[in-house]
Structures are given as C-alpha cells and as structure tokens.
Protein backbone atom coordinates (compact mmCIF):
# COMPACT_ATOMS: atom_id res chain seq x y z
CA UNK A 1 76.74 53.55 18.03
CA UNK A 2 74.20 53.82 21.07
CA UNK A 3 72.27 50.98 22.04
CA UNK A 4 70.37 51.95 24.37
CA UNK A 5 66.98 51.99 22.62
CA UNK A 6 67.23 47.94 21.70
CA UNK A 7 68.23 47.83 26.02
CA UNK A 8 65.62 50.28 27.05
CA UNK A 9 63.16 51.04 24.07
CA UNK A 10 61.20 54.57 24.77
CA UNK A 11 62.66 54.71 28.39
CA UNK A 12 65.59 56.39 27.82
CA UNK A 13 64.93 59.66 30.37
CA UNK A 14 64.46 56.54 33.00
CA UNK A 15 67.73 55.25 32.12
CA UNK A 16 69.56 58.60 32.40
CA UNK A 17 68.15 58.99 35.49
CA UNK A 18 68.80 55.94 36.66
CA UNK A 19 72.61 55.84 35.43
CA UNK A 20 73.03 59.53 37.66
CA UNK A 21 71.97 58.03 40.54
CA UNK A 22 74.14 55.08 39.86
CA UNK A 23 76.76 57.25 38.95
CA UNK A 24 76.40 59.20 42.15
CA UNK A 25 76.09 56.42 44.34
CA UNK A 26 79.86 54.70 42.83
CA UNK A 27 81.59 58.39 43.96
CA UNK A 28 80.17 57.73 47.32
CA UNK A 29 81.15 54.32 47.59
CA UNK A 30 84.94 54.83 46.32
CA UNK A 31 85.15 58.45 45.57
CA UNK A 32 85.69 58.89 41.95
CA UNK A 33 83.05 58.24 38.92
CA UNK A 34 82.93 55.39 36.95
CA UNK A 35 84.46 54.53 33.13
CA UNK A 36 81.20 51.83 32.04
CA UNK A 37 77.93 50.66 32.09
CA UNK A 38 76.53 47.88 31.95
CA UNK A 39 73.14 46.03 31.91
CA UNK A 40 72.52 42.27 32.21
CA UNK A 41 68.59 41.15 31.90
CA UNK A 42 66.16 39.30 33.35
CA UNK A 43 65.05 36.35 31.40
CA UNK A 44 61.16 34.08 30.76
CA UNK A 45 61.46 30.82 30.03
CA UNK A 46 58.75 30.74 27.50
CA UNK A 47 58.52 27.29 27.20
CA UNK A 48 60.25 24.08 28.13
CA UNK A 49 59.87 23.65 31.83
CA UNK A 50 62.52 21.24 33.35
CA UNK A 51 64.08 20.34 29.93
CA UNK A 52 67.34 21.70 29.68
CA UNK A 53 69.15 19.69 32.26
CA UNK A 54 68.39 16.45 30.52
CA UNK A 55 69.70 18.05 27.18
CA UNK A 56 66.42 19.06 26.18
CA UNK A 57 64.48 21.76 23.98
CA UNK A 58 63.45 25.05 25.40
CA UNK A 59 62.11 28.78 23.95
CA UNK A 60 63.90 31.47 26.36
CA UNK A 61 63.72 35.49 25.98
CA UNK A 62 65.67 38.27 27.62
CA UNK A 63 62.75 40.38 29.35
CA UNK A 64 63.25 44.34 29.87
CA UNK A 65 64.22 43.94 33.46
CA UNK A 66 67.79 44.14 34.41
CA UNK A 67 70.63 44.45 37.12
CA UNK A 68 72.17 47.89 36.00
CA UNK A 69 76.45 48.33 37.00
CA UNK A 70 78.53 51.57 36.93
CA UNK A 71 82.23 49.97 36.64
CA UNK A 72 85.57 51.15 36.94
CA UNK A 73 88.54 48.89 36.68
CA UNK A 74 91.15 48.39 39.48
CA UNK A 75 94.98 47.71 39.81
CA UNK A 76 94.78 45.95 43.26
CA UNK A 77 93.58 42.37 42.43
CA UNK A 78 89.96 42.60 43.99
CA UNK A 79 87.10 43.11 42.74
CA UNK A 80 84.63 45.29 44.87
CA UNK A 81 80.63 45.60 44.69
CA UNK A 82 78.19 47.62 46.31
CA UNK A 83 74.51 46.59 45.47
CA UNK A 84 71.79 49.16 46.48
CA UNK A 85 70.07 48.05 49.18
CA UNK A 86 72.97 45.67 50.79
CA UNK A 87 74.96 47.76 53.36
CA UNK A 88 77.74 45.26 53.19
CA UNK A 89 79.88 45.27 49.97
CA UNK A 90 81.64 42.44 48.43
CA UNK A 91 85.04 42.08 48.03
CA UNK A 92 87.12 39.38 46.32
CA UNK A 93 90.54 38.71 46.00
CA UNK A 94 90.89 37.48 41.98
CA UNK A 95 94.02 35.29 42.98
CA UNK A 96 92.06 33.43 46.04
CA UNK A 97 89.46 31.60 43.82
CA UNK A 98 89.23 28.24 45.87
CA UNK A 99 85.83 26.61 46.62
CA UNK A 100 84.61 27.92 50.34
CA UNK A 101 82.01 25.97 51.84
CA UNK A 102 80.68 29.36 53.71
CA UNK A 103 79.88 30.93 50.36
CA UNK A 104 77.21 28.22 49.11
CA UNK A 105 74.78 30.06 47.43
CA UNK A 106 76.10 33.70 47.80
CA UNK A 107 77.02 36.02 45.24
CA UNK A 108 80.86 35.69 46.07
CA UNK A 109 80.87 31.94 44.95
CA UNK A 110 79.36 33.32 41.66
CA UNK A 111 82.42 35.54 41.38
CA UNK A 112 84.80 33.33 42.19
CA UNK A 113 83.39 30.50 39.77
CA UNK A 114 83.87 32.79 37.05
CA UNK A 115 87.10 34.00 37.86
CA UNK A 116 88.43 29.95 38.04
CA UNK A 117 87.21 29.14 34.90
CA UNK A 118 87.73 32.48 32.94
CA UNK A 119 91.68 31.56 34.21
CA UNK A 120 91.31 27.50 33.68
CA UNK A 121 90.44 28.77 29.96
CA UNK A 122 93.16 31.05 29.37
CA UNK A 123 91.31 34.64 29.86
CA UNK A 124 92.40 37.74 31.25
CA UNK A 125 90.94 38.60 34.93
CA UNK A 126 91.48 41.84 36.59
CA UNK A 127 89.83 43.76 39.39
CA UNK A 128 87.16 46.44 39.24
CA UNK A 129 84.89 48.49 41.30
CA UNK A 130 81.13 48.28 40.46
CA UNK A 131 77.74 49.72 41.77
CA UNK A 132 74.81 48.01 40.81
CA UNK A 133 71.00 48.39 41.30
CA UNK A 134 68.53 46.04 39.65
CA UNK A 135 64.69 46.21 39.39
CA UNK A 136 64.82 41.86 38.98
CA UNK A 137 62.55 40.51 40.88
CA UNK A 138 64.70 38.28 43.58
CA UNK A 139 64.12 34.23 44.02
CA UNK A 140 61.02 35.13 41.52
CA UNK A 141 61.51 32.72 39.11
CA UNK A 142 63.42 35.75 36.59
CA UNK A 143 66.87 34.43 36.86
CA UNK A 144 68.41 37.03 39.05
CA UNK A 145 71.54 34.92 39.90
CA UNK A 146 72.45 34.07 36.18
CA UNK A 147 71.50 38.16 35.35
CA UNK A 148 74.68 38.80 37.96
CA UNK A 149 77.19 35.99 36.22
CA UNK A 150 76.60 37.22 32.79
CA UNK A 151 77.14 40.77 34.29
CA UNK A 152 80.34 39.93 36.10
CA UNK A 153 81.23 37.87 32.92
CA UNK A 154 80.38 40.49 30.58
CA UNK A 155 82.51 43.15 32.70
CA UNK A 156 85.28 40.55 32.34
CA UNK A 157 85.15 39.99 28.54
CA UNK A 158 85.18 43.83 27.70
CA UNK A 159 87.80 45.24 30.24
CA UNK A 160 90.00 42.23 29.78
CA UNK A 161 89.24 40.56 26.86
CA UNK A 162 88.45 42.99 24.16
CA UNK A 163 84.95 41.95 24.23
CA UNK A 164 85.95 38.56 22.22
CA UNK A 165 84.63 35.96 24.09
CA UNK A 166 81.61 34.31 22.57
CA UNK A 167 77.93 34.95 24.92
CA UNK A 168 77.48 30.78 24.64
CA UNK A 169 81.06 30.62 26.12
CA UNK A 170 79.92 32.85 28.82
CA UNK A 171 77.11 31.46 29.55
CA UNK A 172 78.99 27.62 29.94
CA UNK A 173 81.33 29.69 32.62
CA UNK A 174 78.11 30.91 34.45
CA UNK A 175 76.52 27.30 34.34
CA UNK A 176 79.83 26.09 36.07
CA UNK A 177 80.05 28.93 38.44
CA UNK A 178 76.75 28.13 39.50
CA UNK A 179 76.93 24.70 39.44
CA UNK A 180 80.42 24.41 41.21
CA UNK A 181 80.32 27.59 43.27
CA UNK A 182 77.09 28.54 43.83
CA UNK A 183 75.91 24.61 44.10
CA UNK A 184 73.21 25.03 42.41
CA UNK A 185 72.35 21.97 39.83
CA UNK A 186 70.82 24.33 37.69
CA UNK A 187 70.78 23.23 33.39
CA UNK A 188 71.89 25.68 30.74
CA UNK A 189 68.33 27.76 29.76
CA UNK A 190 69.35 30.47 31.83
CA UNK A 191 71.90 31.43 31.07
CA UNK A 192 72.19 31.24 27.44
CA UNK A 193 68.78 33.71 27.58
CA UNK A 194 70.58 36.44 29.27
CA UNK A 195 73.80 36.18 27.07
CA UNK A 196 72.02 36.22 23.75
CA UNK A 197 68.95 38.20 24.23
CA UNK A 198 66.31 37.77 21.97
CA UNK A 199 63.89 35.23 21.48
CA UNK A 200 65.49 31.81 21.51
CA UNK A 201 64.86 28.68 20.44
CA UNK A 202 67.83 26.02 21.77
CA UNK A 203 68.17 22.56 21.27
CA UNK A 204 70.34 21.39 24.10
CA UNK A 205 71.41 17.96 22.63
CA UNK A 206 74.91 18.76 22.02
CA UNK A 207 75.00 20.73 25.76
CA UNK A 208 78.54 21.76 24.76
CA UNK A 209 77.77 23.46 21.00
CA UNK A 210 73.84 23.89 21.50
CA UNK A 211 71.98 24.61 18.75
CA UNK A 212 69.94 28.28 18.51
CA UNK A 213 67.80 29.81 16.46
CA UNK A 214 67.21 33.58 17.25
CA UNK A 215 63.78 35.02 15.47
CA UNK A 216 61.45 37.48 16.49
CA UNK A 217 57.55 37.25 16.39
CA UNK A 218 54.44 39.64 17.61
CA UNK A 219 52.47 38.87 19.88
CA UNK A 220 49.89 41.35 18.62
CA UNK A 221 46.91 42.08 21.33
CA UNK A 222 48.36 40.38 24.25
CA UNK A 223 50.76 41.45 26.95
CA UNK A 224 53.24 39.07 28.95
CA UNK A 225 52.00 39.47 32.70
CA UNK A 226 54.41 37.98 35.81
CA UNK A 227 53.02 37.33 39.33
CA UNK A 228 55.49 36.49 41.89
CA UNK A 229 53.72 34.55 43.99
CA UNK A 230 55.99 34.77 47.26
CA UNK A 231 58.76 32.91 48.45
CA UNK A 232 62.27 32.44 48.24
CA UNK A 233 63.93 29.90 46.06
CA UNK A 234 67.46 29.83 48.90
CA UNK A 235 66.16 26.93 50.59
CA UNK A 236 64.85 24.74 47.75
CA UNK A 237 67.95 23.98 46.10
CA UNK A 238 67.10 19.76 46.77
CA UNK A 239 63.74 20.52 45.22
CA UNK A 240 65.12 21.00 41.83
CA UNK A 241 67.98 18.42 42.30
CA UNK A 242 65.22 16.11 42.66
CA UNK A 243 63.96 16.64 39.24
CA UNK A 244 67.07 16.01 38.06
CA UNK A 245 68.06 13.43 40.08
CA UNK A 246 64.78 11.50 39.04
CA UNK A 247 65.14 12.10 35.37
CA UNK A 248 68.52 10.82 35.49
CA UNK A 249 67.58 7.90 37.20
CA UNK A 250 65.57 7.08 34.63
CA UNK A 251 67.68 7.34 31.70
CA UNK A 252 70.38 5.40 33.72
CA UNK A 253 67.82 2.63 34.04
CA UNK A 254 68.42 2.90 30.35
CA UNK A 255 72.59 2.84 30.72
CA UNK A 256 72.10 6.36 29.08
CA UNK A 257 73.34 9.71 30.89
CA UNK A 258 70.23 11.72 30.42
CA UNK A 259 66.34 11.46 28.97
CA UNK A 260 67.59 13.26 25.89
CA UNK A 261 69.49 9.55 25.23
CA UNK A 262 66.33 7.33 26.01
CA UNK A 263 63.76 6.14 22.64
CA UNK A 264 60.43 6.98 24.47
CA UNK A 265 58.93 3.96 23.43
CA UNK A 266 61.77 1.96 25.21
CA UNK A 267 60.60 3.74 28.00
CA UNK A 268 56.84 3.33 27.75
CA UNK A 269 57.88 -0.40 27.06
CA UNK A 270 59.40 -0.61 30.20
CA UNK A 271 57.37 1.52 32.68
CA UNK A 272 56.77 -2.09 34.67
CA UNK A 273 60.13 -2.32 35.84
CA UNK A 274 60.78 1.35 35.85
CA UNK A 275 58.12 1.69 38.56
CA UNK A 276 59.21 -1.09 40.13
CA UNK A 277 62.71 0.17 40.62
CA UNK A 278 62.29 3.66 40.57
CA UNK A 279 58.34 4.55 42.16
CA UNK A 280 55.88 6.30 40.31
CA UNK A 281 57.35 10.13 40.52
CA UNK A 282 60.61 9.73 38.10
CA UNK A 283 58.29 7.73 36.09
CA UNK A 284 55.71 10.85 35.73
CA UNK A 285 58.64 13.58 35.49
CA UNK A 286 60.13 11.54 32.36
CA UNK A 287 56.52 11.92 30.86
CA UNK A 288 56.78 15.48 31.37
CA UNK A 289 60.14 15.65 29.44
CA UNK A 290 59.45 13.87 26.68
CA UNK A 291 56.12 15.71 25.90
CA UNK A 292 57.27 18.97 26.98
CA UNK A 293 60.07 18.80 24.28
CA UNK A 294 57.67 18.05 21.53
CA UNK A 295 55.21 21.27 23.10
CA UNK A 296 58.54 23.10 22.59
CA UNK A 297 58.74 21.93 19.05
CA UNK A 298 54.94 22.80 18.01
CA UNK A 299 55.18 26.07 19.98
CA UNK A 300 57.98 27.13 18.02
CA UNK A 301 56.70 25.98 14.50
CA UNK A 302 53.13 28.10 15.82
CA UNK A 303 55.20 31.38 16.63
CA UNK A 304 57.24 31.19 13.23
CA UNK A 305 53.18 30.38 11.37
CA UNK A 306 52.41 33.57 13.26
CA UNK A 307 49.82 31.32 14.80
CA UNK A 308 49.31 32.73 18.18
CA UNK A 309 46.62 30.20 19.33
CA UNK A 310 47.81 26.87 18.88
CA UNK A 311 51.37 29.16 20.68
CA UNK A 312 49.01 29.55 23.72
CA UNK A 313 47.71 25.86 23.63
CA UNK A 314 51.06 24.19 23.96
CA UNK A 315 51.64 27.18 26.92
CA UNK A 316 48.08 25.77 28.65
CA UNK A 317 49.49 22.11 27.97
CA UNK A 318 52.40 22.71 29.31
CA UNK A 319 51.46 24.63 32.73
CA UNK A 320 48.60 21.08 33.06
CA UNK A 321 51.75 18.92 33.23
CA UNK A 322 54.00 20.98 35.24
CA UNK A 323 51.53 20.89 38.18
CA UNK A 324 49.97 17.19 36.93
CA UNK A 325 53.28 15.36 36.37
CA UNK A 326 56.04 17.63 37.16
CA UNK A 327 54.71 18.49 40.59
CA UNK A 328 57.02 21.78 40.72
CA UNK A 329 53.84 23.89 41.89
CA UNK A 330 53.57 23.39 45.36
CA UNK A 331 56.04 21.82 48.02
CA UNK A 332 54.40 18.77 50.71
CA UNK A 333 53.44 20.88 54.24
CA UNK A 334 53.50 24.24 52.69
CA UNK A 335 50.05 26.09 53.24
CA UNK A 336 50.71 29.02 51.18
CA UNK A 337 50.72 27.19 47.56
CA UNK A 338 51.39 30.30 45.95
CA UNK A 339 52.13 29.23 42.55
CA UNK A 340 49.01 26.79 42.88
CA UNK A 341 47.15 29.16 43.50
CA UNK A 342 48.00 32.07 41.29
CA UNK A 343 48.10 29.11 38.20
CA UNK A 344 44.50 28.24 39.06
CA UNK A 345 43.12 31.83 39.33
CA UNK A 346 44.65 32.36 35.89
CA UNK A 347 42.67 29.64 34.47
CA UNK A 348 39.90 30.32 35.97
CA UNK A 349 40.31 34.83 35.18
CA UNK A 350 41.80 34.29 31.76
CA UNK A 351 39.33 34.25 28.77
CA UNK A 352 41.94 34.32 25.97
CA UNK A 353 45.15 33.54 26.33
CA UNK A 354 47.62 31.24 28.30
CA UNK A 355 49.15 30.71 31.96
CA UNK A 356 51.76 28.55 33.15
CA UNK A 357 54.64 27.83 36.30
CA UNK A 358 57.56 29.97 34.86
CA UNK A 359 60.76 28.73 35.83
CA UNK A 360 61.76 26.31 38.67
CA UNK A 361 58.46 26.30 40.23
CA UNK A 362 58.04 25.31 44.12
CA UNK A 363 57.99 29.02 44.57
CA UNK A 364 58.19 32.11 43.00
CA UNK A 365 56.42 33.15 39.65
CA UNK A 366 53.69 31.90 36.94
CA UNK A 367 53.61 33.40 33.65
CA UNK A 368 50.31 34.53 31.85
CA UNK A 369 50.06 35.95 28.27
CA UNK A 370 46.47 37.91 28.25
CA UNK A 371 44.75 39.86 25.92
CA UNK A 372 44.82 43.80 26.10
CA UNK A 373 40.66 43.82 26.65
CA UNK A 374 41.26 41.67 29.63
CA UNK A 375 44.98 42.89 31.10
CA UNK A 376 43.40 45.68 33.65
CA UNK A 377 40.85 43.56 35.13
CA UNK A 378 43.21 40.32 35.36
CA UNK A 379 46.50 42.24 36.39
CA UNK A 380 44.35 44.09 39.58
CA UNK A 381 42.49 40.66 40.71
CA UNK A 382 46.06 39.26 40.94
CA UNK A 383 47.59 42.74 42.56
CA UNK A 384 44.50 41.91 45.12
CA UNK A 385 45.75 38.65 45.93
CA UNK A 386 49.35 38.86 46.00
CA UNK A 387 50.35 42.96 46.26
CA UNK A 388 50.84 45.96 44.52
CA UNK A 389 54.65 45.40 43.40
CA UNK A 390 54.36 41.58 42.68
CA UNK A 391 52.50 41.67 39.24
CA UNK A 392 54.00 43.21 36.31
CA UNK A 393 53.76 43.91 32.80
CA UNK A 394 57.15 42.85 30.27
CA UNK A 395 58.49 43.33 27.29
CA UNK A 396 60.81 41.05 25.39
CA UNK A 397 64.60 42.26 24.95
CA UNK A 398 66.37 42.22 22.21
CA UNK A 399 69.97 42.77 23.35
CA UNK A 400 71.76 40.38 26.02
CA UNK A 401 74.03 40.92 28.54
CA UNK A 402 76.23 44.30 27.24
CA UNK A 403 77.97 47.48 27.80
CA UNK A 404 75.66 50.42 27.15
CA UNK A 405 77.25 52.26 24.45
CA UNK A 406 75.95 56.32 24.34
C-alpha cells in the first residue's frame, strides 16, 4: 500500500520528480538504478527546550522536510553515498567501525556509530549504495544530523533486518552514534521525532523505555513559520555541553544523576549553597528545567482541550525563559545575535500567536506559529531581514523515518 500521501500530502508530482532526478543521478554515480526509497524528516521541537538530556518532558513533530535516498544494496562490505551538492562521496568499510578522532562531527562517524551498535546488538549490517538530496535546512536548528542516522538506520532495518527493529530502538542507536561518534552530547528528543513521526508527547524519565503518547490536533487558522537566523551549529558543540554540564552539576549537588531526580523544593531550599558552589548560571538553567517541564505538561493538556491559546501561552513562556534563564539565544562576543533578534521581531510583528528559540539555540532557527491574516506580512518582514530562502512555511508529518512504498 503507497504511502506516499501521509510522506508528501498533495505533492506527489514533486516527489516523482524529485525521485527521477534522484534516480538519474544514482546511474551516474554507480551506473545502474536503484531497488528503494527512502525519506527520513526533519523534525520541531514544539516544546521542551533543553529538557530531554536531564530525562525530561518534551512535545516533538516530524515536519514535511526531509533528506530523500535512492538505495541499492551491495556485496562488497562498504557502504557508499553521494549527497547532491558534495563532490566527494563517502565510503565506509562496515567491518572497520573503530572510533577515528578525524571524523568528529562528520557524517562518517554517524555511519560508523550505527554500524557498532546495530552489530554490539546482534543486527544484520550490509553494504549499500545510496544517493541522497535533502531540502533540510543545515545547522538550522531542524535536526539534519539525526534526519541522516534514522535514514542510514532505517536503510539498515529494512534491507537487513526485515524491517523489525522497533523506531525507539533506532533512535537509542542514533543517540549513541551521535553521542559516541559524532561527539555530540546531544539528549534523546531528536531522534525519537524523526523515528516516530507524528506529534509526540515523551516523557523521558525512564530514558531507556520512554514513555509516548502519539495524538494529533489542528491548529486551525495558524501556520508553523521557521526563520533560520544564520549560523552554523559545527563549532558550538561546548555550548550545549554546557547546559548539560550545568544541569548535571546541579542535580549532583543533590547526589542525583540528573534534574529529573532532584524535588524542586530541595532545590529552591538550597539555592544558598547551590550558588555558592556552583555560580548563578546552573542555578538559572535548573529553573528553566523544572518550569519548562510543567509548560510541557499544560501545553499538552491545552492541545488535547483543543485550546489553542493557553497552547501559544506556554510557547510565549517558554521562548521568555530560554533567552531569560536558559541564555541559548545569543553567544558572549557575537554581534550578529541572530536568534535574538529574529525572537524579538516576532514579539514585537506577531499579533496572535506564539514565537520561541527552536532547538539548541546559540544559532540557527526560532519558531513562530501565526495566524493566516497575519502570515504574508510577518513571513516577508522576516524574508527582509534574514533572505529569501531562510523563512519557511511547514507542515506537520505524520509518518517517520520509512521506505516509500508506491
């Protein structure tokens, strides 16, 4: 049965299109056509900014964007991509799957991650060709780098494994790839978006059997608006860690592993010594997580109420303490302040609706929701400010990370 209208909705002449030129481009690379498709998405974290790597709640939805592959398999043990755009392909040999210091943060530690744990867990692993094109917007905040594990993990499961491996399974094999591999101390939100698809709500208490609830909602007369902002995420990898790292810090004060562990009132109880020991940052970044998972909580008992507004509130609320107490909007000595700046032209632009840093932060992308009377004027006064290609219009996906089946 096809599935390409819950992957591509009323676009299916666009896909066709796209999957000839796809098509074409594979015979060029290795001269023969490819067996499978494939499409792994993009991903918004809709709410729950920071949460997930202290075991933490968060709302996450595949998004209509997507890294597109044409895939045959191979017999020779290596597994071969060409990416449009990249004149070099990669190539990796599926029995050298040691750590390599020269592949931090490049696609071939990604492969190699999941190839070492797909084996550590008693999987099948084989070589294939792919060519892949994606319309993702890189380092943007959309999750490009878990959108290519759950593709290479989703090639994996169907040519190799019958397509029996669970999407939470493949998204823990992703986190470790990236994590390991790609060094990246990244928590699970991404990852479990693009494997399930959907609209998500996950409770990442138990980070090992996390808890989701998939439902669907309308969003009636608004429109989900990105603006990338600029910048690459490559270089702020200590950024995040710092988050983290300052979290953790905190619920180790405690004796406890992470915030998820720590009674807030404990906490407020003991912000003396905290600060004392710890400054006033980690302090302010454990404020954030503990209200941010109760936003979560409210936002998702709103959506299920069908109540759109107090949705939006907790969205406002929670974009106030990402730049307040967070302080993922803007990075010491950097002038441009993209995300800063884009966050406070949405408040100032948008009449009704919401606006928030979407993702990591630093750099890269802010989320708005607007309303459909107000979408053409907003989306061009951001196009003015930050170019043509960089604001965008999306549409929440239903389907994960799959094979497209005609």
């Amino acid at each position: 049965m096809s599935n390409i209208e819950k992957i591509y909705g009323s676009k299916k002449q666009w896909y066709l299109n796209r999957k000839d030129k796809v098509s074409d481009d594979f015979f060029n690379q290795f001269k023969e056509y490819p067996n499978y498709f494939f499409s792994s998405p993009g991903r918004i974290e809709v709410l729950g900014n920071h949460t997930d790597h202290n075991n933490g709640l968060v709302m996450v939805s595949a998004v209509d964007l997507d890294i597109f592959a044409a895939v045959k398999p191979r017999k020779d043990n290596q597994i071969v991509l060409n990416s449009e755009g990249y004149s070099n392909k990669i190539i990796i040999q599926i029995d050298d799957l040691e750590i390599k210091d020269n592949e931090e943060g490049k696609s071939e530690a990604l492969i190699r991650g999941i190839l070492y744990k797909f084996k550590e867990l008693g999987y099948n692993i084989g070589g294939f060709s792919a060519s892949m094109t994606s319309n993702i917007f890189k380092g943007a905040g959309l999750s490009s780098s878990a959108a290519f594990e759950l593709l290479i993990c989703q090639i994996l499961n169907f040519i190799y494994n019958d397509n029996k491996i669970a999407e939470i399974e493949l998204a823990k094999i992703s986190q470790f790839a990236e994590n390991k591999y790609f060094m990246k101390p990244s928590g699970l939100l991404d990852q479990t978006g693009i494997a399930l698809g959907g609209f998500n709500f996950v409770d990442f208490k138990d980070v090992n059997n996390p808890q989701v609830e998939n439902f669907s909602f309308s969003l009636k007369d608004y429109r989900i608006v990105l603006i990338n902002t600029g910048g690459s995420h490559a270089n702020l990898t200590k950024n995040y860690a710092a988050i983290r790292e300052d979290m953790q810090k905190v619920a180790q004060y405690f004796k406890k592993e992470t915030l998820r562990e720590v009674s807030e009132k404990e906490f407020y109880d003991n912000l003396y010594f905290i600060k004392k020991k710890l400054g006033g940052r980690a302090i302010l970044r454990s404020m954030h997580y503990f209200e941010e998972n109760k936003r979560v909580k409210e936002a998702y008992e709103a959506l299920k109420n069908n109540d759109i507004q107090t949705f939006f509130n907790k969205v406002n609320e929670s974009g106030k303490s990402s730049y307040e107490m967070l302080q993922n909007c803007y990075i010491d000595k950097d002038t441009k302040q993209g995300i800063a700046l884009a966050y406070n032209l949405g408040k100032k632009w948008i009449k009704n609706g919401a606006i928030r840093v979407h993702g990591g932060g630093f750099k890269g992308t802010v989320i708005a929701y607007v309303h459909v009377d107000e979408q053409i004027d907003f989306i061009e006064k951001m196009k003015n400010i930050f170019g043509e290609r960089h604001v965008t219009k999306v549409n929440l996906r239903p389907l994960g990370a799959s094979i497209i089946e005609e």
